[in-house]
N, C-alpha and C. Protein backbone atom coordinates (compact mmCIF):
# COMPACT_ATOMS: atom_id res chain seq x y z
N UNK A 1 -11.01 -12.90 4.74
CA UNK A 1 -12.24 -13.62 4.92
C UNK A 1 -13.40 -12.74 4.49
N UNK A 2 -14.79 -13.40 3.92
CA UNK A 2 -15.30 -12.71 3.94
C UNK A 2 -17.15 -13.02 4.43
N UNK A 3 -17.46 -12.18 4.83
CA UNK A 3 -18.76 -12.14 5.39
C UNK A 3 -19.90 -11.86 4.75
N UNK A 4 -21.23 -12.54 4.61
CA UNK A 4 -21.98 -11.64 4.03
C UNK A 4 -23.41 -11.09 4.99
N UNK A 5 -23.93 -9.93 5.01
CA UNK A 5 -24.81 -9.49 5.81
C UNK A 5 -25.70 -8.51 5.30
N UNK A 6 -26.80 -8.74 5.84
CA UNK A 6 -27.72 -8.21 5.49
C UNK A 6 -28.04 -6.04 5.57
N UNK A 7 -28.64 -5.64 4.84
CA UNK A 7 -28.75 -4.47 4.80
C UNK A 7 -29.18 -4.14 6.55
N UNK A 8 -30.21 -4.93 6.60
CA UNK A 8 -30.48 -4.42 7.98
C UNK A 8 -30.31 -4.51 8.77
N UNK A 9 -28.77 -5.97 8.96
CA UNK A 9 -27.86 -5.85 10.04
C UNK A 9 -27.23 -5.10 9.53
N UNK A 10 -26.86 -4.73 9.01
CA UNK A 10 -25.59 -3.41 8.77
C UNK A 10 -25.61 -1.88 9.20
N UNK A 11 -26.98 -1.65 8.87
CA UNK A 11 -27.60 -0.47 9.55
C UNK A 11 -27.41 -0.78 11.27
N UNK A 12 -27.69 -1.96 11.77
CA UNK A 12 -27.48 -1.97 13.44
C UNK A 12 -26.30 -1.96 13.80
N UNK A 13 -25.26 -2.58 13.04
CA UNK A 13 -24.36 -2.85 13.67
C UNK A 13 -23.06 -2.09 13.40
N UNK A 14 -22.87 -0.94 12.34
CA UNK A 14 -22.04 -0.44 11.44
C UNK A 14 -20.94 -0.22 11.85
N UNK A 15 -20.56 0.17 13.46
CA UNK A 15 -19.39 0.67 14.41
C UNK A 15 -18.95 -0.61 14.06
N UNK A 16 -19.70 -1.85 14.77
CA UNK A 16 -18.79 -2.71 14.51
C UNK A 16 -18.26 -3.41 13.26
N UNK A 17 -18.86 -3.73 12.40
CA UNK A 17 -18.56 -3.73 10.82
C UNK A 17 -17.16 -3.24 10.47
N UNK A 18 -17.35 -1.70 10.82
CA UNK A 18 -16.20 -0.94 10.42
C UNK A 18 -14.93 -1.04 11.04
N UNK A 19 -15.03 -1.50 12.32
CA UNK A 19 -13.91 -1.56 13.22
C UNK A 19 -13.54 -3.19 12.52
N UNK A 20 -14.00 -3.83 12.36
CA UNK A 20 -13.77 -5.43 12.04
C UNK A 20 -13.17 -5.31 10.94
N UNK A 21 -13.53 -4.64 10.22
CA UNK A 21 -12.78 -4.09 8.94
C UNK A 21 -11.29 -3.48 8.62
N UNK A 22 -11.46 -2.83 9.69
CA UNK A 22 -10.09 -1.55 9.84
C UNK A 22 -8.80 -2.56 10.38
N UNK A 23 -9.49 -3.55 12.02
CA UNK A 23 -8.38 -4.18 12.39
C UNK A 23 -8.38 -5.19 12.16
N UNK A 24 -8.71 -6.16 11.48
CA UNK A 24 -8.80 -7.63 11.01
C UNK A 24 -9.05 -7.93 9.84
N UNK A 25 -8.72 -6.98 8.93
CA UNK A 25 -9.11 -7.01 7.44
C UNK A 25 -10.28 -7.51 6.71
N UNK A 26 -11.67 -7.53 7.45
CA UNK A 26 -12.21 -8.71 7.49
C UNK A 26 -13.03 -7.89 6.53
N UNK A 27 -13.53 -8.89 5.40
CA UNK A 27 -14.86 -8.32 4.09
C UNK A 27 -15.52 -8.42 4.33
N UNK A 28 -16.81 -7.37 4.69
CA UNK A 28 -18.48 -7.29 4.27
C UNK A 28 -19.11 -7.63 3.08
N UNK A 29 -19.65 -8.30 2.61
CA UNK A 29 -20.74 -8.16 1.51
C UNK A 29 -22.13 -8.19 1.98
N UNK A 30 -22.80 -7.28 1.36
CA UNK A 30 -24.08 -6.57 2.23
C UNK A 30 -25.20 -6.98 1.01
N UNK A 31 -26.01 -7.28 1.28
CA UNK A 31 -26.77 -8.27 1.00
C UNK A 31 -28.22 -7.61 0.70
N UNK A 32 -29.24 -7.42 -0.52
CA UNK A 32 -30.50 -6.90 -0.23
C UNK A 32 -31.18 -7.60 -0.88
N UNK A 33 -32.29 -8.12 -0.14
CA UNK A 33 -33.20 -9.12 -0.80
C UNK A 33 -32.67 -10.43 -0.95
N UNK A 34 -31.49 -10.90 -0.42
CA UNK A 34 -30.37 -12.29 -0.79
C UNK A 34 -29.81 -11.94 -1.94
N UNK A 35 -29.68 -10.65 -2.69
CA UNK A 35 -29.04 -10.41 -3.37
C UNK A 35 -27.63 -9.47 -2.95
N UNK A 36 -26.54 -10.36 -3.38
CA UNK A 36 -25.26 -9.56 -2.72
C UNK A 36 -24.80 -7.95 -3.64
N UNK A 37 -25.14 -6.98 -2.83
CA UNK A 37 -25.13 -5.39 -4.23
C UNK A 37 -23.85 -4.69 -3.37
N UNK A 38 -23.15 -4.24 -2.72
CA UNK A 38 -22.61 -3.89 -1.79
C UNK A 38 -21.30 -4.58 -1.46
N UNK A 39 -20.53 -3.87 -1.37
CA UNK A 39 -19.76 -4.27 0.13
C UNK A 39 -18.63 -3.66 1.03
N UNK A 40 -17.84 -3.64 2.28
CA UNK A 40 -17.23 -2.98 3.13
C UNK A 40 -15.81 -3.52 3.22
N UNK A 41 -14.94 -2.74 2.46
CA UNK A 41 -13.67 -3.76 2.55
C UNK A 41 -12.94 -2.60 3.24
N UNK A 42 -11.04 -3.55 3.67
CA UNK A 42 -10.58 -2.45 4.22
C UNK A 42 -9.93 -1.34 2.66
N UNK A 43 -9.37 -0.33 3.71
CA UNK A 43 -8.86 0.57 2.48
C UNK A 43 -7.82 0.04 1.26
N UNK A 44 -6.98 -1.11 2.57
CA UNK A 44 -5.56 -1.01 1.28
C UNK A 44 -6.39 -1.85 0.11
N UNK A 45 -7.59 -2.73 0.11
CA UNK A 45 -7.90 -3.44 -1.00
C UNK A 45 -8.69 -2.69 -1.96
N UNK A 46 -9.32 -1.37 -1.55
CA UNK A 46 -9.72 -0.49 -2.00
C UNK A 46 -8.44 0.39 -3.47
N UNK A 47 -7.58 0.42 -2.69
CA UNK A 47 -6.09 1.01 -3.08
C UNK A 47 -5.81 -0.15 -4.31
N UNK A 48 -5.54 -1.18 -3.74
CA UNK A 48 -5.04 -2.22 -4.84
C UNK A 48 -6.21 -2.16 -6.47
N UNK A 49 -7.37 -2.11 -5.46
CA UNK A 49 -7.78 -2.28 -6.81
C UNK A 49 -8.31 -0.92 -7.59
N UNK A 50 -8.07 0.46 -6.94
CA UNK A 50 -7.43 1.77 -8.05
C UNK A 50 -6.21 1.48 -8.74
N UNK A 51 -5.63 1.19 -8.08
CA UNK A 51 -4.36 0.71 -8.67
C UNK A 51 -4.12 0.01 -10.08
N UNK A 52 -5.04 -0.94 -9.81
CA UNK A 52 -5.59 -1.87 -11.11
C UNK A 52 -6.13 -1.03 -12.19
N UNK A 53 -7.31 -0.49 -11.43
CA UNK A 53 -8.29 0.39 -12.53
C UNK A 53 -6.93 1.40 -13.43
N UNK A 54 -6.21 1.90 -12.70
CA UNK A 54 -5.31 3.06 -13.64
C UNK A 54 -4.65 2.04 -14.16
N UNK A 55 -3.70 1.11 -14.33
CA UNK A 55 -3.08 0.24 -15.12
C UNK A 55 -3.59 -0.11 -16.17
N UNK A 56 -5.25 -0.79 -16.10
CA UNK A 56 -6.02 -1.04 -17.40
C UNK A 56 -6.34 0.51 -18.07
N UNK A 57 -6.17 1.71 -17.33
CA UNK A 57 -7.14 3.14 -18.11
C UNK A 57 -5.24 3.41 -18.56
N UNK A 58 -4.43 3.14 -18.31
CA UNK A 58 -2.92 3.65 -18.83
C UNK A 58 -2.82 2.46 -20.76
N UNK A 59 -3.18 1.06 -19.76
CA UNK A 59 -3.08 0.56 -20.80
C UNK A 59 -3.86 0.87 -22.29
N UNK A 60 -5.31 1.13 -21.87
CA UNK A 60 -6.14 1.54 -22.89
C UNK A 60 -5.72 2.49 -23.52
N UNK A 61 -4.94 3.53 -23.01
CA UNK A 61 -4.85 4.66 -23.27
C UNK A 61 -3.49 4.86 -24.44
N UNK A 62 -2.61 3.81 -24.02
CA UNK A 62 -1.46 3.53 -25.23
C UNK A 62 -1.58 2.69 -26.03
N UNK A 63 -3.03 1.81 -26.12
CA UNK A 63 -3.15 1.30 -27.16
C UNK A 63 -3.86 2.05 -28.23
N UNK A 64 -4.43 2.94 -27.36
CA UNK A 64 -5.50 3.83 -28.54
C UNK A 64 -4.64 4.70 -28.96
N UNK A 65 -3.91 5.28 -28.34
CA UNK A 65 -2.51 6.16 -29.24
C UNK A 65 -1.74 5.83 -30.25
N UNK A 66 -1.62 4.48 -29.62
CA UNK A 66 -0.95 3.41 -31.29
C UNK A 66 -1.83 3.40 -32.39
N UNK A 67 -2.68 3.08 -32.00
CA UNK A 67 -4.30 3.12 -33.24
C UNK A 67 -4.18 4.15 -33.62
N UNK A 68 -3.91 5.18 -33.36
CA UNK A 68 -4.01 6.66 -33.68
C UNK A 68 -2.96 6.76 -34.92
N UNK A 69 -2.11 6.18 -34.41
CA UNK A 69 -0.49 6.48 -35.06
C UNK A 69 -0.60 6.09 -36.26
N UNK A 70 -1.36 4.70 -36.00
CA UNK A 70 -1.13 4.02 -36.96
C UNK A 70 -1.96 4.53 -38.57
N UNK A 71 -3.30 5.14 -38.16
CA UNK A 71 -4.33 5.47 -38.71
C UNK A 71 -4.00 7.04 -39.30
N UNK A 72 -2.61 7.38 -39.06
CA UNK A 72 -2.44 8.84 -39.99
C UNK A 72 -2.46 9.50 -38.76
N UNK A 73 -2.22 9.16 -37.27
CA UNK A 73 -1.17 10.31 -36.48
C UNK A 73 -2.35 11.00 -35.01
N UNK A 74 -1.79 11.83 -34.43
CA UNK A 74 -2.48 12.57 -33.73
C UNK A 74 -2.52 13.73 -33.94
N UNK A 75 -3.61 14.52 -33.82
CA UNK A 75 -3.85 15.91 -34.02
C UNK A 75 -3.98 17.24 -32.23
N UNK A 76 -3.55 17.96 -32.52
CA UNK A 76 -3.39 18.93 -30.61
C UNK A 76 -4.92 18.94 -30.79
N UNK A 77 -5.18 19.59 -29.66
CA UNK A 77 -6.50 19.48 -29.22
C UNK A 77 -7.34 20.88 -30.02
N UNK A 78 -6.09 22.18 -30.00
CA UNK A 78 -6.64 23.43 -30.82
C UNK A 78 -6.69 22.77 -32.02
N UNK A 79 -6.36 22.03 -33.26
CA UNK A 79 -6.17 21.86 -34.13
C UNK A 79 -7.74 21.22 -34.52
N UNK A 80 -7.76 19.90 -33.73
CA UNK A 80 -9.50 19.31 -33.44
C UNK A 80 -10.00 20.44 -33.51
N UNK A 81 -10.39 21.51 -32.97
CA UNK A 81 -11.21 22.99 -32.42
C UNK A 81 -11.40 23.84 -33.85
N UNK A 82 -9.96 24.18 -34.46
CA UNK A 82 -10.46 24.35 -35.69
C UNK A 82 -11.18 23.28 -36.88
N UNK A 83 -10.93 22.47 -36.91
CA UNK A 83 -11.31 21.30 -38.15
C UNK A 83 -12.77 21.09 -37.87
N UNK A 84 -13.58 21.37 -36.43
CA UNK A 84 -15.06 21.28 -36.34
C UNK A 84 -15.73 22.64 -36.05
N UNK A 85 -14.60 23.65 -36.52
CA UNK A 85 -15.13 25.12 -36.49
C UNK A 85 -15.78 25.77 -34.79
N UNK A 86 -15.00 25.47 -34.09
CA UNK A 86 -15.25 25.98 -32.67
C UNK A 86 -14.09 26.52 -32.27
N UNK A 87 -12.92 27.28 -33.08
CA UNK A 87 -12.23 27.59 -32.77
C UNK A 87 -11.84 29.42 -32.61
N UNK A 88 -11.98 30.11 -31.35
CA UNK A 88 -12.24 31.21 -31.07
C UNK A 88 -11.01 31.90 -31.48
């Protein structure tokens, strides 16, 4: 479920917020000006959605390697270091 509340109930009430959070899974969206910027979820949805974030940064990351491959290969990182002359 989720809730939405204001900045300056949130500041009063935060113990409870957080506890509502922890044992009832329950969502904050915190609110400034009636604009929703914020919000207080529990951890595991926090988790799920790192979770997500590394799946899309894994995915990006083997598609740009393919691009690489495809485009004449990858180079080590000393190798980059010499070819722009920063190599000690």
């Amino acid at each position: 479920m989720r809730v939405t509340r204001s900045v300056s109930d949130v500041k009063k009430n935060i113990a409870e917020i957080v506890n509502m959070t922890c044992y009832t899974k329950e969502r904050f969206v915190i609110s400034k000006y009636g604009k929703d910027c914020a919000a207080i979820i529990p951890i595991t949805d926090l988790e799920i959605l790192e979770r997500i974030e590394d799946l899309f940064d894994i995915r990006d990351a083997e598609a740009a390697i393919k691009e690489a491959e495809e485009k004449g290969g990858i180079i080590s990182f000393e190798q980059f270091r010499k070819e722009i002359g920063v190599d000690n």
